[in-house]
Protein backbone atom coordinates (compact mmCIF):
# COMPACT_ATOMS: atom_id res chain seq x y z
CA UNK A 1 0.00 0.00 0.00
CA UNK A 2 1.51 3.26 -0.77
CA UNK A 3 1.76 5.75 2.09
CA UNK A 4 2.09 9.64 1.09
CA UNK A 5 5.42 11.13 1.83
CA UNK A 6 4.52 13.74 4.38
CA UNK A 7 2.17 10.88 6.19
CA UNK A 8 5.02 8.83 6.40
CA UNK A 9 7.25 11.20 7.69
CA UNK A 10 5.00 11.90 10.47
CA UNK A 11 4.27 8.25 11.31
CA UNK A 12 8.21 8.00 11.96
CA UNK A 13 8.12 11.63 14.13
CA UNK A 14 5.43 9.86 16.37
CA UNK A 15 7.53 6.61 16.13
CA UNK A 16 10.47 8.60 17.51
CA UNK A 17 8.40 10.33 19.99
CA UNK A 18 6.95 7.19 21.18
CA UNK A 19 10.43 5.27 20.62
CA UNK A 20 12.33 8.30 22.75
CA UNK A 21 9.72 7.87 25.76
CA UNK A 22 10.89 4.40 26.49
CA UNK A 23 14.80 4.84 25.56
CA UNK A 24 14.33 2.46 22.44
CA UNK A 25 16.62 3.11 19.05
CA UNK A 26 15.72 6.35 17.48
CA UNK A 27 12.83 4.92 14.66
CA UNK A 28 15.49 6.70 12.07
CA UNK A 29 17.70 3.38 13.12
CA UNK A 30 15.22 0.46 12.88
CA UNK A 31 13.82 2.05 9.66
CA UNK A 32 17.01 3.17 8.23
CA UNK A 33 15.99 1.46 5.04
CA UNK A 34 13.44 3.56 4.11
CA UNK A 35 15.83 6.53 3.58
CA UNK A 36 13.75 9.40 5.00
């Protein structure tokens, strides 16, 4: 399914967000393969 650009990016700011609150790996490192 494609995902628009912008939605994407802000799925991975509230992944980072949510990822940050709990001292998990930045969501930039476990979806470094998407290259955004």
């Amino acid at each position: 399914m494609f995902i628009e650009p912008t939605a994407a990016v802000d799925i991975i700011q509230g992944l980072n967000k949510y990822l940050d609150y709990y001292n998990f790996k930045s969501a930039s490192e476990l979806t470094g393969t998407l290259n955004i």
